[in-house]
PDB file of N, CA and C in Angstrom:
ATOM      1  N   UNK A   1      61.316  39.933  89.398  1.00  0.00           N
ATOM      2  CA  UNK A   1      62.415  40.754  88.907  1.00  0.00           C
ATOM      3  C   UNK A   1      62.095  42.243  89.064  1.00  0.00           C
ATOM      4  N   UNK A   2      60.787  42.468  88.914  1.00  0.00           N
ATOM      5  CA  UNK A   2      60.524  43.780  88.831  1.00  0.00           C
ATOM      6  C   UNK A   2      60.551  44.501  90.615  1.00  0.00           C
ATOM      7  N   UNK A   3      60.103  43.383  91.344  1.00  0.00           N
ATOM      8  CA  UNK A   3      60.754  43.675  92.367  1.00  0.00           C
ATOM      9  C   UNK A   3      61.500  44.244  93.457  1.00  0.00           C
ATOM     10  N   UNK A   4      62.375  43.139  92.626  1.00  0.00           N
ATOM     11  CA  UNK A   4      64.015  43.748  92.974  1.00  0.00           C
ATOM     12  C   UNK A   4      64.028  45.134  92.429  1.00  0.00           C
ATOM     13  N   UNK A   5      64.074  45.157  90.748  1.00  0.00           N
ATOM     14  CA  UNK A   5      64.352  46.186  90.386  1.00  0.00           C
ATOM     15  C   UNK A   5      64.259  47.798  90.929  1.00  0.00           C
ATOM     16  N   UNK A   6      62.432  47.627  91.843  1.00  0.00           N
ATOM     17  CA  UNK A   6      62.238  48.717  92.405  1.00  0.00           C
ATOM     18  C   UNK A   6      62.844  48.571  93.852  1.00  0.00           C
ATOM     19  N   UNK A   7      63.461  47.813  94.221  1.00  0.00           N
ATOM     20  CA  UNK A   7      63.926  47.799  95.563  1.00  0.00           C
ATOM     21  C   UNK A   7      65.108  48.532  95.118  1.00  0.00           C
ATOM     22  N   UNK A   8      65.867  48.060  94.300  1.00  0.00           N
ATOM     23  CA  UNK A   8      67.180  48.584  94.010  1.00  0.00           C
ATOM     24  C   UNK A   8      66.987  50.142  93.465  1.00  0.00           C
ATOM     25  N   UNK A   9      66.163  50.710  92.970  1.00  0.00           N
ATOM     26  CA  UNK A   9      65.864  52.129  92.525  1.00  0.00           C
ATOM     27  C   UNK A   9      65.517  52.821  93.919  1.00  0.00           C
ATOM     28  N   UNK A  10      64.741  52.213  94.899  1.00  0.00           N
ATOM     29  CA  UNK A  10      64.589  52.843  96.057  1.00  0.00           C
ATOM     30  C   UNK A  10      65.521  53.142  96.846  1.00  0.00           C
ATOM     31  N   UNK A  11      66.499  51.555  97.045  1.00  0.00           N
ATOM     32  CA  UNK A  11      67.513  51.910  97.963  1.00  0.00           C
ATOM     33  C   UNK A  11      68.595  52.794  97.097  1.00  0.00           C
ATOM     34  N   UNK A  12      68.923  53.213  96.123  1.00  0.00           N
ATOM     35  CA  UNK A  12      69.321  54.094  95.321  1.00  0.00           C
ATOM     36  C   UNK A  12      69.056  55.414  95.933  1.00  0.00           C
ATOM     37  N   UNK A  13      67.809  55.434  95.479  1.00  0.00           N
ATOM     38  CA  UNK A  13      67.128  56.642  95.895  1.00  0.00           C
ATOM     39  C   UNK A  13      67.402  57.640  97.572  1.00  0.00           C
ATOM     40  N   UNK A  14      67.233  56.884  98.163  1.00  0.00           N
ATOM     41  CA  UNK A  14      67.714  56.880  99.854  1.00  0.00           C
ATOM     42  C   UNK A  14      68.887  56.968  99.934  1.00  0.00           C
ATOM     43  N   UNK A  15      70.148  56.122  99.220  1.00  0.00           N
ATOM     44  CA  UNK A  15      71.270  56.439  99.234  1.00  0.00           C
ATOM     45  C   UNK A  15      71.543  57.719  99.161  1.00  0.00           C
ATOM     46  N   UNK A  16      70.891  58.584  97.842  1.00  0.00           N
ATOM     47  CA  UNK A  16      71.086  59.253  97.054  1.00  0.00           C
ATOM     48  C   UNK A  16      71.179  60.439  97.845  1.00  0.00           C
ATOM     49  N   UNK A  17      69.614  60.679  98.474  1.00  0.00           N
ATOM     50  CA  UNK A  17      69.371  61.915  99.270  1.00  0.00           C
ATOM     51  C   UNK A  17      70.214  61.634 100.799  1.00  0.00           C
ATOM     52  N   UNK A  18      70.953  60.384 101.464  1.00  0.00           N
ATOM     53  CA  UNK A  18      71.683  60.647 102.628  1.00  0.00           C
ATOM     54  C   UNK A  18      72.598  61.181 102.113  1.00  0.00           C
ATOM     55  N   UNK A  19      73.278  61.173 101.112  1.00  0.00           N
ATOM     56  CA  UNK A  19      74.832  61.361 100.540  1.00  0.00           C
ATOM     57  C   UNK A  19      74.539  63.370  99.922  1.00  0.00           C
ATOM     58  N   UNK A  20      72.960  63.726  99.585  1.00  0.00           N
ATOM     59  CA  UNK A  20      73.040  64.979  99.571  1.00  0.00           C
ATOM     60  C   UNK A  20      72.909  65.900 100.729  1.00  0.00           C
ATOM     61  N   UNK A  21      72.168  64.814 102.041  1.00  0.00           N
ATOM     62  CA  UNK A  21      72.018  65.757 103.068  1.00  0.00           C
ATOM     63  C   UNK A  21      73.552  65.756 104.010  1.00  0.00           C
ATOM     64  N   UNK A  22      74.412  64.896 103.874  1.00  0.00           N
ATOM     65  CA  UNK A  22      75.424  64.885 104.268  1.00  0.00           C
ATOM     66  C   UNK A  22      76.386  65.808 103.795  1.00  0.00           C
ATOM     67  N   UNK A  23      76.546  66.014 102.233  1.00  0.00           N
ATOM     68  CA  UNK A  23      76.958  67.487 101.550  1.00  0.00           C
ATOM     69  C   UNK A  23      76.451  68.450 101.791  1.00  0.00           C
ATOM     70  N   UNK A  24      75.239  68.532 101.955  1.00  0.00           N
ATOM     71  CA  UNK A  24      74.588  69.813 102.438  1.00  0.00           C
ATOM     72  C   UNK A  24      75.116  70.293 103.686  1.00  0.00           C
ATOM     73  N   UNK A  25      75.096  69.292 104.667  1.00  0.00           N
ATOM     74  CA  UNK A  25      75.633  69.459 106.386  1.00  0.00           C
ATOM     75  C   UNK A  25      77.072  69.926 106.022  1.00  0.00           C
ATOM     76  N   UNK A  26      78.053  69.242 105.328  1.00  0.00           N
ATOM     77  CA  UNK A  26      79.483  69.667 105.568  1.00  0.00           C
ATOM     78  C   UNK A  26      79.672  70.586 105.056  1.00  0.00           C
ATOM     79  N   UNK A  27      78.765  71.076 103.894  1.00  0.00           N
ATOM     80  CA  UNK A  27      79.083  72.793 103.346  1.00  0.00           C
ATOM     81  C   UNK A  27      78.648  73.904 104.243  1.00  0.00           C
ATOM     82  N   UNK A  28      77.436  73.734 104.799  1.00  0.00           N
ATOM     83  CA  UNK A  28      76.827  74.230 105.960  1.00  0.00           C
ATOM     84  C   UNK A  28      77.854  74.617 107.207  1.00  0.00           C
ATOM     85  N   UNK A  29      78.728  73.804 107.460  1.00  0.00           N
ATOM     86  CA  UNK A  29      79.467  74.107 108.283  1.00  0.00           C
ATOM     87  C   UNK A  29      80.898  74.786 108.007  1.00  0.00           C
ATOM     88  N   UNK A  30      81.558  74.235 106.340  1.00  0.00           N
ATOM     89  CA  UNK A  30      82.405  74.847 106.352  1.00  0.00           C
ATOM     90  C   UNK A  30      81.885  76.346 105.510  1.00  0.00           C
ATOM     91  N   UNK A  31      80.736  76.733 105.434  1.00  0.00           N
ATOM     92  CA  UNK A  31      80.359  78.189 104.935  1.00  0.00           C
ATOM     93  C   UNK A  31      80.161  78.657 106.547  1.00  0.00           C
ATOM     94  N   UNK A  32      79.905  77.846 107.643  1.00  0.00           N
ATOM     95  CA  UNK A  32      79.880  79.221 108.888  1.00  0.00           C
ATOM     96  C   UNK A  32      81.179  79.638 109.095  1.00  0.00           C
ATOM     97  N   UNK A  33      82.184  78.612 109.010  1.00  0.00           N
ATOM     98  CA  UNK A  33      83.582  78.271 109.553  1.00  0.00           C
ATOM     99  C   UNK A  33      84.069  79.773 108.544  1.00  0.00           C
ATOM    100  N   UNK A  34      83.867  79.275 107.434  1.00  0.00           N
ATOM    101  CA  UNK A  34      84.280  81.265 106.926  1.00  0.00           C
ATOM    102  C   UNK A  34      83.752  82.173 107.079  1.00  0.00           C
ATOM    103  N   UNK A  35      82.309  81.752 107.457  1.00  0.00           N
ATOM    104  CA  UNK A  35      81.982  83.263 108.361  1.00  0.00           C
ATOM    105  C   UNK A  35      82.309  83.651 108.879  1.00  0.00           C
ATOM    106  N   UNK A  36      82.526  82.935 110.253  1.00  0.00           N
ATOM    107  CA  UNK A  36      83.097  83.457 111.395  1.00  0.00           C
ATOM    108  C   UNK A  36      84.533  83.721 111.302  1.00  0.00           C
ATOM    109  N   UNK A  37      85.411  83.245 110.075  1.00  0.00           N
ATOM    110  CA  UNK A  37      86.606  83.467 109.961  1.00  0.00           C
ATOM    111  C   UNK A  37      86.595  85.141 109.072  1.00  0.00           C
ATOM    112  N   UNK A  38      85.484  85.469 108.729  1.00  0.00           N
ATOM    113  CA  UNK A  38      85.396  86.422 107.942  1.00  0.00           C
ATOM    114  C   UNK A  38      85.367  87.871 108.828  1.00  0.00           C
ATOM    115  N   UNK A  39      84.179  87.448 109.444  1.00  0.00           N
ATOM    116  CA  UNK A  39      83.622  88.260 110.812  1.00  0.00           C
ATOM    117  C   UNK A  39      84.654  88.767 111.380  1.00  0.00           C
ATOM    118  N   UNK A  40      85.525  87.258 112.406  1.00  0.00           N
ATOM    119  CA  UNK A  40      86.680  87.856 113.080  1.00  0.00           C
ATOM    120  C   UNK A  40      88.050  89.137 112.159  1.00  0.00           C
ATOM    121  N   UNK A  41      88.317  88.407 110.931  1.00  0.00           N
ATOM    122  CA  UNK A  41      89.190  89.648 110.330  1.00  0.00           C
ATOM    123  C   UNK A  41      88.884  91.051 110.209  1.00  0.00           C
ATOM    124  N   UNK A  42      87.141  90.945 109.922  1.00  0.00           N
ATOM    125  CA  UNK A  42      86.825  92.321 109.822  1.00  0.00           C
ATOM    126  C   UNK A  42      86.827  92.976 111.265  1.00  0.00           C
ATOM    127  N   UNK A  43      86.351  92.369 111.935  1.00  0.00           N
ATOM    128  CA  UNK A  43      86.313  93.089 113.849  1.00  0.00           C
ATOM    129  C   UNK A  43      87.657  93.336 114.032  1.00  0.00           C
ATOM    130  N   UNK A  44      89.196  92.403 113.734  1.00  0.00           N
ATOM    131  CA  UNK A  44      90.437  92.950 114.085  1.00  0.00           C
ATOM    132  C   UNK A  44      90.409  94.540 112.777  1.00  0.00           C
ATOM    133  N   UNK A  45      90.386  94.241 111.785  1.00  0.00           N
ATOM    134  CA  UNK A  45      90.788  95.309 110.584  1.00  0.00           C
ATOM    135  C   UNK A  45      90.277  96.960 111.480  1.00  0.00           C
ATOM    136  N   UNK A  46      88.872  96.714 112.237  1.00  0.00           N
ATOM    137  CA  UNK A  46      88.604  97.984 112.962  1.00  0.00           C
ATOM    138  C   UNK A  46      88.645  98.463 113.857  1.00  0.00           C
ATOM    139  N   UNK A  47      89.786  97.492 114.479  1.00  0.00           N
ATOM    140  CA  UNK A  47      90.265  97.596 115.871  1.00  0.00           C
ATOM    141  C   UNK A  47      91.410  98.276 115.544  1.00  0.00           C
ATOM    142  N   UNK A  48      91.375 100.084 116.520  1.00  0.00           N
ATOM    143  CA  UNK A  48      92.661 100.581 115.690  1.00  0.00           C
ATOM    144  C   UNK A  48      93.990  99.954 116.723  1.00  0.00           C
ATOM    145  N   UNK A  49      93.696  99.493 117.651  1.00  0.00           N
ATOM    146  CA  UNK A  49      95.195  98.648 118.280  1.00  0.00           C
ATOM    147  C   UNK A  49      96.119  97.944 117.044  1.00  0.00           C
ATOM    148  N   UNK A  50      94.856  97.416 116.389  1.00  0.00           N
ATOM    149  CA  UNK A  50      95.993  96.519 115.448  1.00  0.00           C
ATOM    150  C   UNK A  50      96.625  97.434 114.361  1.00  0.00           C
ATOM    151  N   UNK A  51      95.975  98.608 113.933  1.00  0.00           N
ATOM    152  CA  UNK A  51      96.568  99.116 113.254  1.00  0.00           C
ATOM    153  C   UNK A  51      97.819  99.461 113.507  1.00  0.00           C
ATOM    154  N   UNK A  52      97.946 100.412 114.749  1.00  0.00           N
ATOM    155  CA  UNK A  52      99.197 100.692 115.242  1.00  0.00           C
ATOM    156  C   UNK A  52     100.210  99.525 115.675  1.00  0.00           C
ATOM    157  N   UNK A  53      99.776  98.075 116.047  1.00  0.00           N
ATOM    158  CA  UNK A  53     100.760  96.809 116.190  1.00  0.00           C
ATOM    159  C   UNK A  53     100.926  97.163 114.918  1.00  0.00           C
ATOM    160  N   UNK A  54     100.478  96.566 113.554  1.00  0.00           N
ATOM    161  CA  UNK A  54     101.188  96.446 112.323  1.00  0.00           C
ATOM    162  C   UNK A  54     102.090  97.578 111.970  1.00  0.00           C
ATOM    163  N   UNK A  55     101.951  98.644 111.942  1.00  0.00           N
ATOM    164  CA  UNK A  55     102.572  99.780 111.966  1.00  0.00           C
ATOM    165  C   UNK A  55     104.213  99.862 112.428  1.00  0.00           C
ATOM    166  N   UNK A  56     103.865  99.504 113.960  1.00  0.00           N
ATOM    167  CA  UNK A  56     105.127  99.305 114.773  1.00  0.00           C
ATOM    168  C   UNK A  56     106.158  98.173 113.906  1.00  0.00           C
ATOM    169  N   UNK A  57     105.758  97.209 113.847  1.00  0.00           N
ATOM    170  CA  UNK A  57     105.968  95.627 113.363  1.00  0.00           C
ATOM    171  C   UNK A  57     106.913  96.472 111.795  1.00  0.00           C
ATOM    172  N   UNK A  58     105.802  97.215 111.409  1.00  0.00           N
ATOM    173  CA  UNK A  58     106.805  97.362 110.118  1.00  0.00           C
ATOM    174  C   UNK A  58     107.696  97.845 110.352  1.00  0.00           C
ATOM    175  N   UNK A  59     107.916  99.550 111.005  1.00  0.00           N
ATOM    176  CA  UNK A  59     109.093  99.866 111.294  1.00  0.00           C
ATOM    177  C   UNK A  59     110.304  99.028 111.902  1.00  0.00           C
ATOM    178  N   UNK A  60     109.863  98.191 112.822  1.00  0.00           N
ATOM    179  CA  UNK A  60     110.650  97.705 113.518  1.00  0.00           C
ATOM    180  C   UNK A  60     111.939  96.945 112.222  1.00  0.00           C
ATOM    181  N   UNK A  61     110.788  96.126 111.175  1.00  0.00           N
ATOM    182  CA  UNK A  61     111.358  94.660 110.300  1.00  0.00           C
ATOM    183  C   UNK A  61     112.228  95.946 109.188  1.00  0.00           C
ATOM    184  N   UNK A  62     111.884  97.548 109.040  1.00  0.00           N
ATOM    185  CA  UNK A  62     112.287  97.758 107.824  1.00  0.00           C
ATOM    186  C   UNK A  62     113.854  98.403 108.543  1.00  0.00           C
ATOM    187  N   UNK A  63     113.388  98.710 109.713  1.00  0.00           N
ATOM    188  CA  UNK A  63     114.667  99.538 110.593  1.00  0.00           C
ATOM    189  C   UNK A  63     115.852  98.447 110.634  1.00  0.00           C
ATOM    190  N   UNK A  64     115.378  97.328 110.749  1.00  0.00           N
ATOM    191  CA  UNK A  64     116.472  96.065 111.148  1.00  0.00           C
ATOM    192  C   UNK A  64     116.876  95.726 109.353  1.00  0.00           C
ATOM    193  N   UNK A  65     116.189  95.964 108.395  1.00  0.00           N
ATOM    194  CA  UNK A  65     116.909  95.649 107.508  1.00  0.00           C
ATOM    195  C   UNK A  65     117.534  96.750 106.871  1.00  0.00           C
ATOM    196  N   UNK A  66     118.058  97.591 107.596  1.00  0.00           N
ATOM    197  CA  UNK A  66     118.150  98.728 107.154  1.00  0.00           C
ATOM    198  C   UNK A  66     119.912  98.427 106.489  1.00  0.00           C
ATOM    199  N   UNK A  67     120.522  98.354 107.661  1.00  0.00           N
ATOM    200  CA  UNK A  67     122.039  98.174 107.299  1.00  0.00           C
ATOM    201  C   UNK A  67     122.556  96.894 106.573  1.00  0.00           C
ATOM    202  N   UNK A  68     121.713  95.691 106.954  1.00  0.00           N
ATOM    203  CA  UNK A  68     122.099  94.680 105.966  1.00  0.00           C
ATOM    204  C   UNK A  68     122.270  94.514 104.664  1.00  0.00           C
ATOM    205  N   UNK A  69     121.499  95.052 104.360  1.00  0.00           N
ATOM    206  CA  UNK A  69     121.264  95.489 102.669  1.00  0.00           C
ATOM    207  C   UNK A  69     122.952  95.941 101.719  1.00  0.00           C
ATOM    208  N   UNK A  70     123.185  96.786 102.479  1.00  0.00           N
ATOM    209  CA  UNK A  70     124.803  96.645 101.692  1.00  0.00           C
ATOM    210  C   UNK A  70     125.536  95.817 102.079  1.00  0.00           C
ATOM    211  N   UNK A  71     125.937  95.595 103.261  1.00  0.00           N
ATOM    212  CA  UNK A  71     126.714  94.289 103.562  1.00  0.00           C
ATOM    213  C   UNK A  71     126.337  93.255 102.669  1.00  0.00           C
ATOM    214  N   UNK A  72     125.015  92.903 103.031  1.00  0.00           N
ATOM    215  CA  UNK A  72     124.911  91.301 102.261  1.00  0.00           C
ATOM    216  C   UNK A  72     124.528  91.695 100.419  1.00  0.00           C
ATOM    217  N   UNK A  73     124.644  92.677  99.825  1.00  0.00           N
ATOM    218  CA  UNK A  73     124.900  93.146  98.447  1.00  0.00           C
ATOM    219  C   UNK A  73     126.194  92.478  97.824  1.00  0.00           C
ATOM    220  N   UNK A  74     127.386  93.151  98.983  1.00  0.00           N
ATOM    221  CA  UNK A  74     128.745  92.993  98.814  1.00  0.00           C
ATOM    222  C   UNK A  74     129.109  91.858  98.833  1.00  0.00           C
ATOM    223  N   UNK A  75     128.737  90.930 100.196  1.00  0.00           N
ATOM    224  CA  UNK A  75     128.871  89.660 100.128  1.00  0.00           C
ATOM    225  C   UNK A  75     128.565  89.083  99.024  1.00  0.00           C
ATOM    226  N   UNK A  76     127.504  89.337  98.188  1.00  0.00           N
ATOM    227  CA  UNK A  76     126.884  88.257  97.268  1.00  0.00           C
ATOM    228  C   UNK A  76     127.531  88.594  96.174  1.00  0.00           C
ATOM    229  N   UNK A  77     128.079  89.769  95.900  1.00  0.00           N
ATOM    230  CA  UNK A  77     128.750  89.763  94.811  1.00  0.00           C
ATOM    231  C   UNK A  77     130.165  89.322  94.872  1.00  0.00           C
ATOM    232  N   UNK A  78     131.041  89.213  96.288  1.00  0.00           N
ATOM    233  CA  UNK A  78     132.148  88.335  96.329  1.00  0.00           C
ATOM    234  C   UNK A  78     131.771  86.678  95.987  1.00  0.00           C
ATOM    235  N   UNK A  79     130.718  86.544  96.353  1.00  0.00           N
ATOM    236  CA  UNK A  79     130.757  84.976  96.447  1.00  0.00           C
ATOM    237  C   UNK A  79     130.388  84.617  94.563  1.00  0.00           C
ATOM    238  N   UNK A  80     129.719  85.461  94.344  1.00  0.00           N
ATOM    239  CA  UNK A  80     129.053  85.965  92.841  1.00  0.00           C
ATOM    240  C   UNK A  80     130.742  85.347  91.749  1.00  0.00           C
ATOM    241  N   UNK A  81     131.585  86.636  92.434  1.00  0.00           N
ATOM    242  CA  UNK A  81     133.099  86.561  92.184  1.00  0.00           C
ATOM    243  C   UNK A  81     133.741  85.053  92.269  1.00  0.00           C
ATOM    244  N   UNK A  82     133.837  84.759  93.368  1.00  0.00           N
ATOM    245  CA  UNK A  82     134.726  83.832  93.583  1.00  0.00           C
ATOM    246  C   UNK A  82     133.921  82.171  92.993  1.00  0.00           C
ATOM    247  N   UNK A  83     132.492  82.553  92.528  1.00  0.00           N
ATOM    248  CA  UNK A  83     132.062  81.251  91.977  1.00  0.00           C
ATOM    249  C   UNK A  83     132.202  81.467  90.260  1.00  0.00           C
ATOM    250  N   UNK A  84     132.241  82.662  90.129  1.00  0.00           N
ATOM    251  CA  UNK A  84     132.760  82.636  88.082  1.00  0.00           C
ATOM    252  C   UNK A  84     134.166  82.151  88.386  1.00  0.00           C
ATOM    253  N   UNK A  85     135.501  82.884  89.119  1.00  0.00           N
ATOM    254  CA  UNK A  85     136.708  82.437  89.409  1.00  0.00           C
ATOM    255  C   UNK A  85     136.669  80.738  89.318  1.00  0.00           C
ATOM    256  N   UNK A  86     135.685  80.276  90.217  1.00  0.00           N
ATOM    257  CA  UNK A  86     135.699  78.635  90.353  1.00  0.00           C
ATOM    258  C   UNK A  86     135.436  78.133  88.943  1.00  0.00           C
ATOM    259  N   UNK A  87     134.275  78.791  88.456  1.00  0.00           N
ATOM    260  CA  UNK A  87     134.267  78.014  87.306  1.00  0.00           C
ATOM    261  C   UNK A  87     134.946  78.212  85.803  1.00  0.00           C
ATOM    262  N   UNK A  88     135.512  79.659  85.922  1.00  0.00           N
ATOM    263  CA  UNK A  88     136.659  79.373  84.877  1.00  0.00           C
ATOM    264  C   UNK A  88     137.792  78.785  84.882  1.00  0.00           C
ATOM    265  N   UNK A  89     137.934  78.572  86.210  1.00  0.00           N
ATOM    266  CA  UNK A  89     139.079  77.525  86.421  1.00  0.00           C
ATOM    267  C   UNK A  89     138.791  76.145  85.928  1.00  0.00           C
ATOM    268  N   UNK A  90     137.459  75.900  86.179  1.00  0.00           N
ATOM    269  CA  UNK A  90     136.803  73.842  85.837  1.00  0.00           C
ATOM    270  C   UNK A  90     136.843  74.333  84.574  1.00  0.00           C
ATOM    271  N   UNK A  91     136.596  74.874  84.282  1.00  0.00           N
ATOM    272  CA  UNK A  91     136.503  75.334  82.275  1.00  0.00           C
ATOM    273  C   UNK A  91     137.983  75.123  82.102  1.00  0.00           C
ATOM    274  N   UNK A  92     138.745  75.827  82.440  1.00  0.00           N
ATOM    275  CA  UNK A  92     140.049  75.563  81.851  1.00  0.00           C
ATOM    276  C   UNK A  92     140.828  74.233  81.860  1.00  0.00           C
ATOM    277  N   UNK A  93     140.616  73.959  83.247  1.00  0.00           N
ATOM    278  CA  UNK A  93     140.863  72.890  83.317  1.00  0.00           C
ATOM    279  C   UNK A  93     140.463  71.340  82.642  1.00  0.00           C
ATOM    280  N   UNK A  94     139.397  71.771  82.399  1.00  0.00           N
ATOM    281  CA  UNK A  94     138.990  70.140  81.670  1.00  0.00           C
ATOM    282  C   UNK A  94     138.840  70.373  79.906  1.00  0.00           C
ATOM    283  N   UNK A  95     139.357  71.563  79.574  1.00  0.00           N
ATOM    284  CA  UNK A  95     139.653  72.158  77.875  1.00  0.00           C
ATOM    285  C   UNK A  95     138.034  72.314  77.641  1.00  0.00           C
ATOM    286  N   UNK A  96     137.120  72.921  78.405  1.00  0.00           N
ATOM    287  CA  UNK A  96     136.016  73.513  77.649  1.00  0.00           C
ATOM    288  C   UNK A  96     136.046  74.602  77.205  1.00  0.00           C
ATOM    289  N   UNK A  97     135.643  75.036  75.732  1.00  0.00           N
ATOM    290  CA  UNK A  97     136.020  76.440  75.281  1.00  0.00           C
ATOM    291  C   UNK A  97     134.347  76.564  75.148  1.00  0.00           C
ATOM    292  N   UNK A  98     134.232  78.167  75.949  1.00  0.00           N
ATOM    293  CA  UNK A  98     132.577  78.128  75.320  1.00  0.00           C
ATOM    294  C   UNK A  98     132.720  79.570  74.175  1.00  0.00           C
TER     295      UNK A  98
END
């Protein structure tokens, strides 16, 4: 019995440390994987090309929302309109008093 017992504490044991060197390996890799994901952001951040792409990019997105902004204001407050209109009508109609 005693045996077994130490067979079973051994193969335990062996289990134990494949299942830590296997965690060890997959952290190992996903800590380079953010390195190098780290690395690359900082090498673009000091690349002044990108500065000036983002730059452009903004003007471009704030220039294009430039005129929509009242139009679709107006819109939303017609539709704003015409959905209280809808529903004081279902109110009236079915005798809800609030």
């Amino acid at each position: 019995m005693k045996i077994i017992k130490g067979l079973f504490w051994v193969c335990f044991a062996v289990a134990a440390l494949w299942m830590l060197s296997l965690f060890l390996k997959v952290a190992g890799v996903v800590l380079a994987v953010i390195g190098s994901m780290i690395s690359v952001v900082l090498h673009l951040i000091s690349a002044p090309w990108i500065w000036a792409l983002a730059a452009i990019g903004l003007v471009v997105f704030f220039w294009g929302r430039r005129g929509d902004r009242r139009h679709s204001w107006r819109r939303e407050m017609q539709a704003l309109e015409r959905d209280m209109e809808r529903l004081n009508h279902s109110l009236k109609s079915h005798r809800i008093r609030i």
